[in-house]
Protein backbone atom coordinates (compact mmCIF):
# COMPACT_ATOMS: atom_id res chain seq x y z
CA UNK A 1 -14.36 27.92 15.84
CA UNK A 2 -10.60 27.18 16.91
CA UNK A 3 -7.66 29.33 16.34
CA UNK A 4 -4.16 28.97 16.25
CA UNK A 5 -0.80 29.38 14.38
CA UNK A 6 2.83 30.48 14.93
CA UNK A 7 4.23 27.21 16.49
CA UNK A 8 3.85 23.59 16.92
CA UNK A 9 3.12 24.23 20.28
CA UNK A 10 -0.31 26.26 19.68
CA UNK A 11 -1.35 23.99 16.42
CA UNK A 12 -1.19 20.79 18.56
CA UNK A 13 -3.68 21.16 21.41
CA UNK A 14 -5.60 22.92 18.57
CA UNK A 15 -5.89 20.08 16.65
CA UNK A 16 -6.42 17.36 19.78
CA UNK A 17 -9.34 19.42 21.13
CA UNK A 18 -11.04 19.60 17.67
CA UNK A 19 -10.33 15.80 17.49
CA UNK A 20 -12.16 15.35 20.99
CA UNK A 21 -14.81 17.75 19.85
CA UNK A 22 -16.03 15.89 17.04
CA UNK A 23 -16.08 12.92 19.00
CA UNK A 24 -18.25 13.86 22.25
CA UNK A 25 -20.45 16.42 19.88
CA UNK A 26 -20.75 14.49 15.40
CA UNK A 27 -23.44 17.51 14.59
CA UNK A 28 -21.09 20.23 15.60
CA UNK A 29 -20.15 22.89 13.14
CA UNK A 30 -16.59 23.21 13.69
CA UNK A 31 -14.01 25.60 11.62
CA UNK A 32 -10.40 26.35 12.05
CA UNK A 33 -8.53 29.63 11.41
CA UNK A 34 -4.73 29.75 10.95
CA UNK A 35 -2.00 32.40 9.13
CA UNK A 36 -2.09 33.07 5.94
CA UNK A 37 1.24 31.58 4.96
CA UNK A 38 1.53 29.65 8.05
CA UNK A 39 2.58 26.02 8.35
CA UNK A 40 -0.30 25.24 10.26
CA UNK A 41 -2.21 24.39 6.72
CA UNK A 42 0.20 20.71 6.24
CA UNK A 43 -0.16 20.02 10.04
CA UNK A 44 -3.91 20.18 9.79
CA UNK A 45 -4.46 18.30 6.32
CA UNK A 46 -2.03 15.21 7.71
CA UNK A 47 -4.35 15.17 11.00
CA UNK A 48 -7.37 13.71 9.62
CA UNK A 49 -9.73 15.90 10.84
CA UNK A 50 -12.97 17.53 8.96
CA UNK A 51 -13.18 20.91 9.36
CA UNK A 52 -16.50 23.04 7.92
CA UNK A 53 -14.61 26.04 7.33
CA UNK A 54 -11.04 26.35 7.29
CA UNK A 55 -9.66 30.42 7.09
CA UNK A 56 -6.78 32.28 7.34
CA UNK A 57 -5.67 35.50 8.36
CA UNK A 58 -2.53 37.68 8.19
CA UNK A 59 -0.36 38.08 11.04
CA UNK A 60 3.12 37.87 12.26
CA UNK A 61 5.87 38.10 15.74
CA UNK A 62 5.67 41.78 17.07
CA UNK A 63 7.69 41.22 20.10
CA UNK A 64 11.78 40.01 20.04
CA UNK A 65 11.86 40.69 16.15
CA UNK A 66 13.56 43.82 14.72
CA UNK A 67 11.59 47.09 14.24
CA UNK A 68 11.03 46.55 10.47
CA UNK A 69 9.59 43.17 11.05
CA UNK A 70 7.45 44.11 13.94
CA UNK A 71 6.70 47.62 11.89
CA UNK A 72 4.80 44.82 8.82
CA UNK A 73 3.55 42.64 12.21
CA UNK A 74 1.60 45.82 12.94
CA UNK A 75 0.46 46.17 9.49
CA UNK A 76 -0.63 42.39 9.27
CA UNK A 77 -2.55 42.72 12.35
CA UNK A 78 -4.66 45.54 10.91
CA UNK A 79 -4.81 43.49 8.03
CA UNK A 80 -5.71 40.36 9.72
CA UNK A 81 -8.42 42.12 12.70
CA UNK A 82 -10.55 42.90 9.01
CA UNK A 83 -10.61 39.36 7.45
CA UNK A 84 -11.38 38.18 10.81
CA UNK A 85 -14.26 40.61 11.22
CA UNK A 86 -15.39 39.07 7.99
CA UNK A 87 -14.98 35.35 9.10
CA UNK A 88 -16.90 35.80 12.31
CA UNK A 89 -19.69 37.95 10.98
CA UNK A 90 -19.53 34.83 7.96
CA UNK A 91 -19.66 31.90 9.67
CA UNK A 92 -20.97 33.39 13.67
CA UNK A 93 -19.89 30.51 15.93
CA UNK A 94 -21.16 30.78 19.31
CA UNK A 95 -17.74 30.61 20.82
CA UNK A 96 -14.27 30.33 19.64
CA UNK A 97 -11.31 28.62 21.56
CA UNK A 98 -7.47 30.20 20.89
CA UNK A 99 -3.90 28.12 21.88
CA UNK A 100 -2.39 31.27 21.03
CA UNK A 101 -0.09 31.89 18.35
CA UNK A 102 -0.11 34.84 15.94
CA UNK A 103 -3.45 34.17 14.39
CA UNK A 104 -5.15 34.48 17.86
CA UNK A 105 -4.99 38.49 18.30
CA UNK A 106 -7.31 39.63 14.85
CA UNK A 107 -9.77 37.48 15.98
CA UNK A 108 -10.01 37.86 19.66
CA UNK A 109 -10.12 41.42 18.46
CA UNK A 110 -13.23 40.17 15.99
CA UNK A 111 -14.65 38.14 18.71
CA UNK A 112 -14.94 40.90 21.11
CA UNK A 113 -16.20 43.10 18.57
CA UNK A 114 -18.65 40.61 17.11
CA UNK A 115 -19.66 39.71 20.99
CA UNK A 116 -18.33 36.04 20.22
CA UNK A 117 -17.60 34.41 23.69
CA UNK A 118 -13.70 33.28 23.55
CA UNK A 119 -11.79 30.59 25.32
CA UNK A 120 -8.08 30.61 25.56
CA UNK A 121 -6.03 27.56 26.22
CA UNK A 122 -2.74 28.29 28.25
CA UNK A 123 -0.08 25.21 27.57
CA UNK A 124 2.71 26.25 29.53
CA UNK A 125 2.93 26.75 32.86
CA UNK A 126 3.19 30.78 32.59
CA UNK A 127 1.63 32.75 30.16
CA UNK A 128 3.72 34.77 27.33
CA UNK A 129 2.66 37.76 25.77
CA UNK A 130 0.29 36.62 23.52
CA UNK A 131 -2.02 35.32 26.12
CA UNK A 132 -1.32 37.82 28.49
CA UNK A 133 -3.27 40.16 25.96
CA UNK A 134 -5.70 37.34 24.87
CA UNK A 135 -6.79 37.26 28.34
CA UNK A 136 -8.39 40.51 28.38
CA UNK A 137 -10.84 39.24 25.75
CA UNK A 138 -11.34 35.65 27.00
CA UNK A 139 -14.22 34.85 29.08
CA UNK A 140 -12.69 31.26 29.94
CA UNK A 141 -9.23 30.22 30.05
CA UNK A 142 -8.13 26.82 30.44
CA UNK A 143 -4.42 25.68 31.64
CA UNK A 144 -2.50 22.46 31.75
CA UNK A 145 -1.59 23.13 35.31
CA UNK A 146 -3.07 24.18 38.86
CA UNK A 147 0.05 26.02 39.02
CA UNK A 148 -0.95 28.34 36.34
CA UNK A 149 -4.61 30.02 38.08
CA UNK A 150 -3.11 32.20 39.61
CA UNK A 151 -2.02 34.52 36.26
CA UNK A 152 -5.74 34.92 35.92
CA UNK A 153 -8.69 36.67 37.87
CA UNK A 154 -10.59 34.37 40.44
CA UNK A 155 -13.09 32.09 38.78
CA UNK A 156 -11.54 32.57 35.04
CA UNK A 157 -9.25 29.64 35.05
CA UNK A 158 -9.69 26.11 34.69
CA UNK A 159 -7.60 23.30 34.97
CA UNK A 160 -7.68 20.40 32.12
CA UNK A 161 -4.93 19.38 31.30
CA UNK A 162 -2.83 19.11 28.00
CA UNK A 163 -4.92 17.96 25.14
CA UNK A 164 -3.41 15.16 22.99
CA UNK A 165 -4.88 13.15 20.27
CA UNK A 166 -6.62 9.95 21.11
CA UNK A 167 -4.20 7.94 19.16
CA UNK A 168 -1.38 9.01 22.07
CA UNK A 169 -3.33 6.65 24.09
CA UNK A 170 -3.59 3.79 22.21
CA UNK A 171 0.00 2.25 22.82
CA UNK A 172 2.10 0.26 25.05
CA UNK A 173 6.04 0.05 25.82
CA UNK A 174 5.55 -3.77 24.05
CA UNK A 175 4.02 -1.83 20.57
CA UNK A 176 7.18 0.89 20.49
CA UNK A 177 9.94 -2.00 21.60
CA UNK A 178 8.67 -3.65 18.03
CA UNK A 179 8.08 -0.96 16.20
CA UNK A 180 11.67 0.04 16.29
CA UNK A 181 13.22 -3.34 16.87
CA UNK A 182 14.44 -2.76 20.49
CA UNK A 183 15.28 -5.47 23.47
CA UNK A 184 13.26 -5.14 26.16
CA UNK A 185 16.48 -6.06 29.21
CA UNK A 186 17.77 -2.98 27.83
CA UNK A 187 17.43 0.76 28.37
CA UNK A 188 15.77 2.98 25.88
CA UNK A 189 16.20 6.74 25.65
CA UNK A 190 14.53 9.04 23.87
CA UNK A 191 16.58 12.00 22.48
CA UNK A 192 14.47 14.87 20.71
CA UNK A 193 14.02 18.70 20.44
CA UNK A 194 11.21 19.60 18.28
CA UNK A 195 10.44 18.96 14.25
CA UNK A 196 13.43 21.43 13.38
CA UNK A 197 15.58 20.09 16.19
CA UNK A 198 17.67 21.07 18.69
CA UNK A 199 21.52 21.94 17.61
CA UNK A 200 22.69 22.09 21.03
CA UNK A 201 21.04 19.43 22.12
CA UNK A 202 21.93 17.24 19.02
CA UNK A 203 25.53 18.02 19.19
CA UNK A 204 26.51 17.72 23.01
CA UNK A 205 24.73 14.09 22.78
CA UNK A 206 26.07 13.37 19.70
CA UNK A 207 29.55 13.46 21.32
CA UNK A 208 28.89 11.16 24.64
CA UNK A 209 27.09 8.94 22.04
CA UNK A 210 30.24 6.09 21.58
CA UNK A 211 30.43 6.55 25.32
CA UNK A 212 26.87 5.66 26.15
CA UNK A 213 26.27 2.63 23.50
CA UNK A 214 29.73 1.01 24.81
CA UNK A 215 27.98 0.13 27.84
CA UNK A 216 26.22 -2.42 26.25
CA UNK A 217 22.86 -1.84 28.71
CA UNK A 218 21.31 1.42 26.02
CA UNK A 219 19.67 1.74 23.18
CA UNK A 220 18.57 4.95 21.47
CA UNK A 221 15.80 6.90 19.34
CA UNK A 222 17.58 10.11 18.50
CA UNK A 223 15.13 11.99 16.35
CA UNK A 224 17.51 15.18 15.21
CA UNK A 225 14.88 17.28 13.84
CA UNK A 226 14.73 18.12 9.36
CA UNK A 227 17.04 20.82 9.81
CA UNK A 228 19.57 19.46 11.80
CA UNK A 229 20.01 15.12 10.57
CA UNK A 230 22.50 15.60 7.95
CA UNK A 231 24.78 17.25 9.97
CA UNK A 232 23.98 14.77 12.97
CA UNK A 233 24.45 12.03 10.64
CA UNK A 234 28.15 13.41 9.91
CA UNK A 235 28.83 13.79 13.86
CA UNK A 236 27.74 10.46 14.59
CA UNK A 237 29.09 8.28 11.10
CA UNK A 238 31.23 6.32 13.69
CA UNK A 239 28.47 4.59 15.45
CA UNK A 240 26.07 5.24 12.61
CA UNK A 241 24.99 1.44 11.46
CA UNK A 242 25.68 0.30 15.86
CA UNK A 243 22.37 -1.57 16.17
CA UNK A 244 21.30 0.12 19.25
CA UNK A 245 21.25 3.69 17.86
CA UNK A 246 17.97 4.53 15.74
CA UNK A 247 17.89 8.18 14.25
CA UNK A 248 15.44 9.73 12.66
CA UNK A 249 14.76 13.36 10.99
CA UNK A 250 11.52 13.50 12.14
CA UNK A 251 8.34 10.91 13.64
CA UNK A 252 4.88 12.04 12.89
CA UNK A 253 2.58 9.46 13.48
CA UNK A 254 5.10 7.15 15.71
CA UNK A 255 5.85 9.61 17.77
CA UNK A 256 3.63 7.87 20.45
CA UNK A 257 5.49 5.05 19.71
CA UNK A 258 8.65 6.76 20.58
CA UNK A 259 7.72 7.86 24.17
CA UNK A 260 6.10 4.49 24.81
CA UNK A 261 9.67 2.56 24.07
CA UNK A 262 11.36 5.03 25.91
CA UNK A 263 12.88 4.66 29.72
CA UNK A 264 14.16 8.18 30.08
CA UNK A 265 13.92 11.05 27.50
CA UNK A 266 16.48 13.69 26.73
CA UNK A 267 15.05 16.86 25.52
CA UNK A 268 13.67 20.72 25.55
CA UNK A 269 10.98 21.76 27.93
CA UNK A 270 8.57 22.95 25.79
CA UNK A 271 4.35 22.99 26.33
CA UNK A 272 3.92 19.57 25.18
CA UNK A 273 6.00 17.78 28.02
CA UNK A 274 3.26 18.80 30.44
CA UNK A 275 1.34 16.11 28.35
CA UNK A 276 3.23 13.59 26.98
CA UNK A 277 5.57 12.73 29.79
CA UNK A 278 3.02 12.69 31.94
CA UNK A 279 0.54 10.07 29.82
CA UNK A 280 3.86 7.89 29.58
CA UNK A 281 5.15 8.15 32.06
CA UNK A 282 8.28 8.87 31.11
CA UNK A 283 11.25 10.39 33.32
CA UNK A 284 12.81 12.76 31.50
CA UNK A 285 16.29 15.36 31.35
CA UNK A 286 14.79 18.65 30.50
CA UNK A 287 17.02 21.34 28.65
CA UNK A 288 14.87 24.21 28.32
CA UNK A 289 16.22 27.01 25.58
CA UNK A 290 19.11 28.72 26.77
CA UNK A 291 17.11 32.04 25.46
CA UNK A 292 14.44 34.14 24.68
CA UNK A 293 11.79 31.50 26.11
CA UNK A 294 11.70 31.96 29.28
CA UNK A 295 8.32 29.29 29.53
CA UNK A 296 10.14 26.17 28.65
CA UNK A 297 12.58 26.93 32.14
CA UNK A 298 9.63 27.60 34.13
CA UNK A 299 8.03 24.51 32.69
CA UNK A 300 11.22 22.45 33.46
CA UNK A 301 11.39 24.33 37.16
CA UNK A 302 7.45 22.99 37.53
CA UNK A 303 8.76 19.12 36.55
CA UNK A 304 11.74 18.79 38.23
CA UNK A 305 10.42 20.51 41.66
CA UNK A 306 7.49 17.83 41.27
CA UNK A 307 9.76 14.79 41.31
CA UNK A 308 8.96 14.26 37.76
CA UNK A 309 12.05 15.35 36.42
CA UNK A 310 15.52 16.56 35.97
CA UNK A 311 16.51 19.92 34.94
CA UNK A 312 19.89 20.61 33.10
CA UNK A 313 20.54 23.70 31.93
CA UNK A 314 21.82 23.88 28.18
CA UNK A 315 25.25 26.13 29.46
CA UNK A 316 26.15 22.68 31.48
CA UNK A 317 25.12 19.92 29.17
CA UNK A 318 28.72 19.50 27.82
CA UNK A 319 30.11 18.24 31.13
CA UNK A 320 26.80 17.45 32.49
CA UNK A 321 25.14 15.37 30.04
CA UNK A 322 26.53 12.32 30.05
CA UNK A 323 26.95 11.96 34.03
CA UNK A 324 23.38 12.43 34.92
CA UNK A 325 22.11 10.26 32.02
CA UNK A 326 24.23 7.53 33.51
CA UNK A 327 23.31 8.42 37.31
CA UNK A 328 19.83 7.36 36.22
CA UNK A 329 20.62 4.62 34.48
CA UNK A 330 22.85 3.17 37.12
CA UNK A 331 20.01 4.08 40.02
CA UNK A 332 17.11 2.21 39.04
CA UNK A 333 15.25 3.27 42.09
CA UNK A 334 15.75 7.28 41.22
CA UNK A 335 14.47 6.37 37.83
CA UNK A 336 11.61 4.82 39.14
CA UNK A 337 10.51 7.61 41.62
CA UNK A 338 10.99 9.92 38.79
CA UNK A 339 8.60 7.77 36.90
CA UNK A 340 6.22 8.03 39.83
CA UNK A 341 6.21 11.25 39.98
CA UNK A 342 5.68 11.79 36.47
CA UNK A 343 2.74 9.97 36.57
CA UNK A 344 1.42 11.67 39.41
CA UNK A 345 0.67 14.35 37.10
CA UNK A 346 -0.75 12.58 34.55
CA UNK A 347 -3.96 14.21 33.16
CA UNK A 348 -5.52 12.11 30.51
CA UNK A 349 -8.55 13.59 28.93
CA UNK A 350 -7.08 16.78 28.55
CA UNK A 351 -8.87 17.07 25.05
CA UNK A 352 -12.01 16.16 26.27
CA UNK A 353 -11.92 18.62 29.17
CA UNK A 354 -11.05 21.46 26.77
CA UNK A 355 -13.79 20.57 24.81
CA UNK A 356 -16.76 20.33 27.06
CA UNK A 357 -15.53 23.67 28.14
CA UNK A 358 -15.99 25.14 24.61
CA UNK A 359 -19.07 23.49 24.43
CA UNK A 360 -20.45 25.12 27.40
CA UNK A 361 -19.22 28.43 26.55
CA UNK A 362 -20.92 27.77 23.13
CA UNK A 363 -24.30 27.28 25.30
CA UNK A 364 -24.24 23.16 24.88
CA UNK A 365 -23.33 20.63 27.77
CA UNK A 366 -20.84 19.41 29.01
């Protein structure tokens, strides 16, 4: 059984480990478990992927949310630790795996009750809160990073890598330069902050935009994020139809695509870079949230101090962006050692490695 809601960032790995699962084990009995609610549900119809049970429990943010909210958090966690107590004793997998999220906490509580062995994926470098209590119950945990054991007891972490879908694999700089029409003797960055976006992201490189296409040597994918495109759209009329600047709301499917074109990405520093910049290679300009999530600057701190990397904090971006976007560009051979380094850390069966440990916890092989 696999659990996970709240973010992106917990539904993804989710959803690439039960991929891998079904591969390396067809007779499995495999069921997911998300928020009632949540927007998990979409995320795991679109994947494809054949679930024998899928359930839901209530659940919600307890910490940086305002007493009332965290007051009905409370109440949907007592809520949500019963229907969980009724999924387990229903369906009694022999292990479940949590990425965290809101959803994870009823039924690690469950699990423990029920005796259910539980596995906890960590995808940033340093735990949050969540996992940090999830811990406690988990008799495995498995992390993206070597950096990241030593949050845990001896013996209870290990390291696998980020699990991505198989399709992530699949492509090559020639399939995304065709995809989205781009010359290969130029440049291609990659600007992006998440399916919602990032404003501050999306508006300091919407202004050094006219700057960086009148070079002549660039050519863009700016995907704004839904929330944020028609006001992007508005910043950036002026160079709008310029036939090196491709924006988009939003890639699902081609977001592989995306990182494959791309030379040097611009965006946050959220779990998922750990992965996909990695399997690209791809240099990349990390912003990490100015605040609240403290992860994504430890995650850009883990990048940049590994050579993969460069991190800009989101207070300097208006002074700083364009200048060390075009310090790259202009230094071929500090591109390429980024690039090196990046790859360095490249872990590519993540899902797989998450899986076999599941699989082992569950009593199987590995």
């Amino acid at each position: 059984m696999i659990v996970a809601g709240g973010t992106g960032g917990h539904v993804y790995p989710a959803l690439a480990t039960a991929e891998a699962m079904s591969k390396l084990y067809p007779d499995v009995w495999l069921g997911f478990v998300g928020t009632v609610d949540g927007f998990e549900r979409p995320l795991v119809e679109r994947a494809g992927i054949t679930f024998s049970a899928y359930d839901e429990v209530q659940a919600g943010p307890v910490h940086g949310v305002n007493p009332l909210r965290a007051a009905s958090s409370l109440f949907k966690l007592l809520r949500g630790t019963w229907a969980a107590l009724g999924i387990v004793r229903r369906h009694q997998p022999d292990a479940i795996l949590s990425t965290g999220g809101w959803a994870s906490l009823p039924v690690a509580l469950a699990a423990r009750w029920r005796g259910v062995p539980m596995l906890i994926y960590l995808p940033d470098v340093e735990p949050g809160r969540t996992i940090n209590i999830l811990k406690r119950f988990a008799r495995r945990v498995a992390v993206t990073v070597d950096e990241s054991q030593k949050f845990f007891k001896a013996g209870q972490a290990v390291v696998t890598g980020y699990p991505l879908r198989a399709g992530m694999h699949a492509v090559s700089a020639e399939d995304g330069r065709a995809h989205f029409g781009l010359s290969p003797d130029k440049k291609t960055l990659l600007v992006f902050g998440g399916s919602r976006g990032a404003r501050a992201i999306n508006i300091a490189f919407g202004d050094i935009l006219p700057d960086l296409l009148a070079r002549g040597d660039v050519q863009v994918i700016h995907i704004t994020g839904t929330l944020d495109h028609e006001r992007v759209q508005a910043q950036v009329k002026a160079v709008g139809d310029h036939p090196d600047y491709h924006a988009f709301d939003y890639l699902h499917d081609d977001m592989a695509l995306a990182f494959a074109a791309a030379d040097l990405a611009v965006c946050r520093a959220g779990a998922s870079i750990l992965g996909e910049c990695p399997l690209f290679h791809l240099p990349a300009i990390l912003i990490p949230l100015a605040y609240s999530w403290h992860y994504q600057q430890v995650n850009a701190d883990y990048l940049a101090e590994r050579g993969a990397a460069i991190h800009l904090d989101e207070g300097d971006m208006s002074a700083g962006l364009l200048p060390t976007i075009e310090r790259l560009l202009d230094a071929p051979e500090h591109l390429d050692s980024l690039r090196e380094g990046m790859a360095a850390l490249a872990q590519p069966h993540g899902a797989a490695n998450v899986a076999r440990e599941l699989a082992e916890l569950a009593g199987g092989t590995r």
